[in-house]
C-alpha atoms as a PDB file:
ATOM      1  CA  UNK A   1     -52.983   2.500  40.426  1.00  0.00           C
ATOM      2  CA  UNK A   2     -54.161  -0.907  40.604  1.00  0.00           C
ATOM      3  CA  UNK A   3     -54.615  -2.371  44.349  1.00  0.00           C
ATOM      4  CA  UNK A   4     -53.517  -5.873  43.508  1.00  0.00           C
ATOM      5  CA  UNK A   5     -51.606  -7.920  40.779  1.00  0.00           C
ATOM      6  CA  UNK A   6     -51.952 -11.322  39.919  1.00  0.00           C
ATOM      7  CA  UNK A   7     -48.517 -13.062  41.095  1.00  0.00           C
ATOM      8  CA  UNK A   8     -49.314 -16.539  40.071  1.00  0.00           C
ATOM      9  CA  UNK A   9     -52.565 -18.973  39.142  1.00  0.00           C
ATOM     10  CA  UNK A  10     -52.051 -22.215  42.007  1.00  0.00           C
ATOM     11  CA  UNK A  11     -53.767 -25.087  40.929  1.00  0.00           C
ATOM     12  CA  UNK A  12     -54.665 -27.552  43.852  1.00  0.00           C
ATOM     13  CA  UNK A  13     -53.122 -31.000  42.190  1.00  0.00           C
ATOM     14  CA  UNK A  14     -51.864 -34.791  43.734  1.00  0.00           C
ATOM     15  CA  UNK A  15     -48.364 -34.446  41.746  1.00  0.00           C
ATOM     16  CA  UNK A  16     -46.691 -30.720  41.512  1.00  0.00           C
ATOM     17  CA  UNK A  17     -43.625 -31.753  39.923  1.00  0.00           C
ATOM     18  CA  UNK A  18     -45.847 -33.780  37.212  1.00  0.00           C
ATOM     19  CA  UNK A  19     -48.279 -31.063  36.255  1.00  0.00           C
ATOM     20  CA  UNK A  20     -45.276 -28.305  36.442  1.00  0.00           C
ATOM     21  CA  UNK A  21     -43.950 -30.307  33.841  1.00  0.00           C
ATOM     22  CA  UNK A  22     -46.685 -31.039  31.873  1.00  0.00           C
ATOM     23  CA  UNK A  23     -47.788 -27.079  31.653  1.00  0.00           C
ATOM     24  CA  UNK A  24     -43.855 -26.218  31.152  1.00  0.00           C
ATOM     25  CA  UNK A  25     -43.903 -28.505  27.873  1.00  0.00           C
ATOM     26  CA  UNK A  26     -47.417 -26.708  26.975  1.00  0.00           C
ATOM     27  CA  UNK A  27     -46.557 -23.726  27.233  1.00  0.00           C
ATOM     28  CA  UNK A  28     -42.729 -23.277  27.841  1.00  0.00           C
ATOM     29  CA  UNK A  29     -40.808 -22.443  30.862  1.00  0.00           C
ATOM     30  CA  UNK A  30     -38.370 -24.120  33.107  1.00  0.00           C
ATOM     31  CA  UNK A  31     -40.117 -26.434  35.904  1.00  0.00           C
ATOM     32  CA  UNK A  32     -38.518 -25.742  39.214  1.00  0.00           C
ATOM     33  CA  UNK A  33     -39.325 -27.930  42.304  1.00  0.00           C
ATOM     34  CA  UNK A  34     -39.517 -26.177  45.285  1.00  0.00           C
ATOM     35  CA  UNK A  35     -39.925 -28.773  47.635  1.00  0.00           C
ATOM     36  CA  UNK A  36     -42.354 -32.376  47.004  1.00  0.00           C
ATOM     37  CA  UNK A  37     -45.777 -30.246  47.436  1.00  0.00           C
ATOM     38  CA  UNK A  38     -44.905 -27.260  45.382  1.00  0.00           C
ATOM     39  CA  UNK A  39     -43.726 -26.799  42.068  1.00  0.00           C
ATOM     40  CA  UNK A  40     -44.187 -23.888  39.473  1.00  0.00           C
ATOM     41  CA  UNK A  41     -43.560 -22.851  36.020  1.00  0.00           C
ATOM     42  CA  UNK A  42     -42.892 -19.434  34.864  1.00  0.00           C
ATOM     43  CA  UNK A  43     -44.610 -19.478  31.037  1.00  0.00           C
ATOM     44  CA  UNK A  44     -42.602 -16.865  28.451  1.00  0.00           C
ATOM     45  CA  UNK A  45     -45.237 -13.660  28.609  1.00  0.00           C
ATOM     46  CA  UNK A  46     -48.002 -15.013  30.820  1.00  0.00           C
ATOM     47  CA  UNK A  47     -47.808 -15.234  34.620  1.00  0.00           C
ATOM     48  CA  UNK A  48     -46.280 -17.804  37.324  1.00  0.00           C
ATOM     49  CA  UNK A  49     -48.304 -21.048  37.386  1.00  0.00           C
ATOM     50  CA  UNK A  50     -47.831 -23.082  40.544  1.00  0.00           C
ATOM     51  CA  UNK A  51     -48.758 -26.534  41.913  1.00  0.00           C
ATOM     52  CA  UNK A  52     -49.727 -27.160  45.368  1.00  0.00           C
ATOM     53  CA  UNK A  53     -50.390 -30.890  47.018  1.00  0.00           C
ATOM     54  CA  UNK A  54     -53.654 -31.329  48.398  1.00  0.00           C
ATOM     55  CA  UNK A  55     -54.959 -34.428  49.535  1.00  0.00           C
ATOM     56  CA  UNK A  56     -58.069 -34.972  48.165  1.00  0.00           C
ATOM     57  CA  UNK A  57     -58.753 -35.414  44.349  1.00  0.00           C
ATOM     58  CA  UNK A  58     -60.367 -33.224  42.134  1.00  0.00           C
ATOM     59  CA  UNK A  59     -64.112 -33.793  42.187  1.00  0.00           C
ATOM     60  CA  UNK A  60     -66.010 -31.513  39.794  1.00  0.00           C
ATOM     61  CA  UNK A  61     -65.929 -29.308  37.148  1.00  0.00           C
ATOM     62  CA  UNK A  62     -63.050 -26.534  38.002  1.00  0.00           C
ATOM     63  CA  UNK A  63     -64.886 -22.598  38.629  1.00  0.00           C
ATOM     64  CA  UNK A  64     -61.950 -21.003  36.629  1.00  0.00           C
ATOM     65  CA  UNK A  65     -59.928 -22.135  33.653  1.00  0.00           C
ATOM     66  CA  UNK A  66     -57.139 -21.346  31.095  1.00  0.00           C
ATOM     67  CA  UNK A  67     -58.064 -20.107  27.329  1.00  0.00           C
ATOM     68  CA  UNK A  68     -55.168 -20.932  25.506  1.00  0.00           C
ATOM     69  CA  UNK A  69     -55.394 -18.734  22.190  1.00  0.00           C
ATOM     70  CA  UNK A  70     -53.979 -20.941  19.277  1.00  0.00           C
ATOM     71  CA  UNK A  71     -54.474 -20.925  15.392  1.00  0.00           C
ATOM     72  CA  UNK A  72     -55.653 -24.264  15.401  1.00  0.00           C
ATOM     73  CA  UNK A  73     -57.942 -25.778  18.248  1.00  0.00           C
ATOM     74  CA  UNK A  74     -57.332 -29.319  16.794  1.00  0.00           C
ATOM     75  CA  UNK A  75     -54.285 -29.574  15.564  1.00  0.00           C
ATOM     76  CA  UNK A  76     -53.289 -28.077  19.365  1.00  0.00           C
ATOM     77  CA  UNK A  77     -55.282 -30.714  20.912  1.00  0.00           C
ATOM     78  CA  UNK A  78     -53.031 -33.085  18.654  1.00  0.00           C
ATOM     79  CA  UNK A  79     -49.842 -31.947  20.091  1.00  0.00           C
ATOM     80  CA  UNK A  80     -51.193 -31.852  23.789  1.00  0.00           C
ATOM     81  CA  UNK A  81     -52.392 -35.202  23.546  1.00  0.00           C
ATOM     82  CA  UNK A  82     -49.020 -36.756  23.881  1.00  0.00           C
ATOM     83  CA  UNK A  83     -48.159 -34.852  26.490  1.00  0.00           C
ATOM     84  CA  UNK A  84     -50.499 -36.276  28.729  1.00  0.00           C
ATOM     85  CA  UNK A  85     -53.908 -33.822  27.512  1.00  0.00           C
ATOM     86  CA  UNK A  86     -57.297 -35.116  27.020  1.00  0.00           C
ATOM     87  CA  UNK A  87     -59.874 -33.817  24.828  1.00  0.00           C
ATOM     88  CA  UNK A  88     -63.225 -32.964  27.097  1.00  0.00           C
ATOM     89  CA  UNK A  89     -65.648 -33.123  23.859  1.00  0.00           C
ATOM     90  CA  UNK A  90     -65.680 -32.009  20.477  1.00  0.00           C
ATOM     91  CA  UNK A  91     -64.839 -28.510  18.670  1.00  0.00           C
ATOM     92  CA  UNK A  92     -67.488 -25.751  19.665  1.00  0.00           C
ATOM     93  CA  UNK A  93     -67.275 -22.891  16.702  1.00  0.00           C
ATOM     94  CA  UNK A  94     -69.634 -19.938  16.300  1.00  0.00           C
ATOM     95  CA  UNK A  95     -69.265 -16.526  15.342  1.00  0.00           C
ATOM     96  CA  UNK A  96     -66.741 -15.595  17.771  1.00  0.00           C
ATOM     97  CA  UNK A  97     -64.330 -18.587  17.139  1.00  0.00           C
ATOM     98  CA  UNK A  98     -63.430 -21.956  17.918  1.00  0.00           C
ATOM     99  CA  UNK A  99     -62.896 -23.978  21.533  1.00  0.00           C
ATOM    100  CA  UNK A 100     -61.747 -27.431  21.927  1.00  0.00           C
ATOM    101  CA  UNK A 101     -62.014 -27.839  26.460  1.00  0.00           C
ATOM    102  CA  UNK A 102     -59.307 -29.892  27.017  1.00  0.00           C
ATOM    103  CA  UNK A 103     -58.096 -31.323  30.619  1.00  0.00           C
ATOM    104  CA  UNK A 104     -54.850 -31.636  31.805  1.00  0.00           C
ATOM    105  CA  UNK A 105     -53.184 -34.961  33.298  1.00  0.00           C
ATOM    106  CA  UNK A 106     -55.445 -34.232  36.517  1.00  0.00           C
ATOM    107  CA  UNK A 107     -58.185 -33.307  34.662  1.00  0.00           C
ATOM    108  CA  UNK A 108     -57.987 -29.744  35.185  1.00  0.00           C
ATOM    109  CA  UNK A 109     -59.645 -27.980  32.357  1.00  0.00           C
ATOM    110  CA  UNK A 110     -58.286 -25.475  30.010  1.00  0.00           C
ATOM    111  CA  UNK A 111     -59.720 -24.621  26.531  1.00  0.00           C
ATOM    112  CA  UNK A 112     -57.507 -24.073  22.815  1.00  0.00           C
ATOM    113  CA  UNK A 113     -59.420 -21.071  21.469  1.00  0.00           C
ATOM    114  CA  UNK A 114     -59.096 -18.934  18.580  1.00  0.00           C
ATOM    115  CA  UNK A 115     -61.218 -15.629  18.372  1.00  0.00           C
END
């Protein structure tokens, strides 16, 4: 029997209700609000991601990060893009796959993979 379970992933962010939306149209879900510092996202088949206010920005490279499996690393990175994505760099393939890092409208990173 495990001893713990992940509930949800909290990302430390300036704008919950922004980035809840922004992952919900990623990745599906309904955005709820909570109240002005937290808002969440419950993805189809993955586990709760939430958004807390904090007030200082984000100021270096983030210690953990989402790999988003897709078919396509670019043509994802194409359909993020409007949706307020950035690339972070070009397409990494080797023998295990293909990456694109992305960041989100915060600049929190998360990575299109295939494998």
């Amino acid at each position: 029997m495990p001893r713990a379970r992940v509930q949800e992933i909290v990302f430390d962010c300036a704008a919950p209700a922004a980035l809840a939306r922004f992952w919900s149209a990623l990745l599906g879900g309904t955005p709820v609000d909570r109240s002005p510092d937290w808002s969440y996202v419950d993805p189809p088949e993955f586990v709760r991601l939430a958004f807390q206010r904090v007030p200082e920005g984000k100021a270096v490279k983030n210690r953990v990060h989402l790999d988003l499996e897709v078919g396509d690393p670019a043509a994802a990175a194409e359909e993020a893009l409007p949706l307020g994505a950035s690339r972070s760099g070009g397409i990494v393939t080797d023998d295990q796959g293909s990456f694109q890092v992305m960041r989100d409208p915060e600049g929190n990173e998360f990575c299109f993979v295939t494998g």
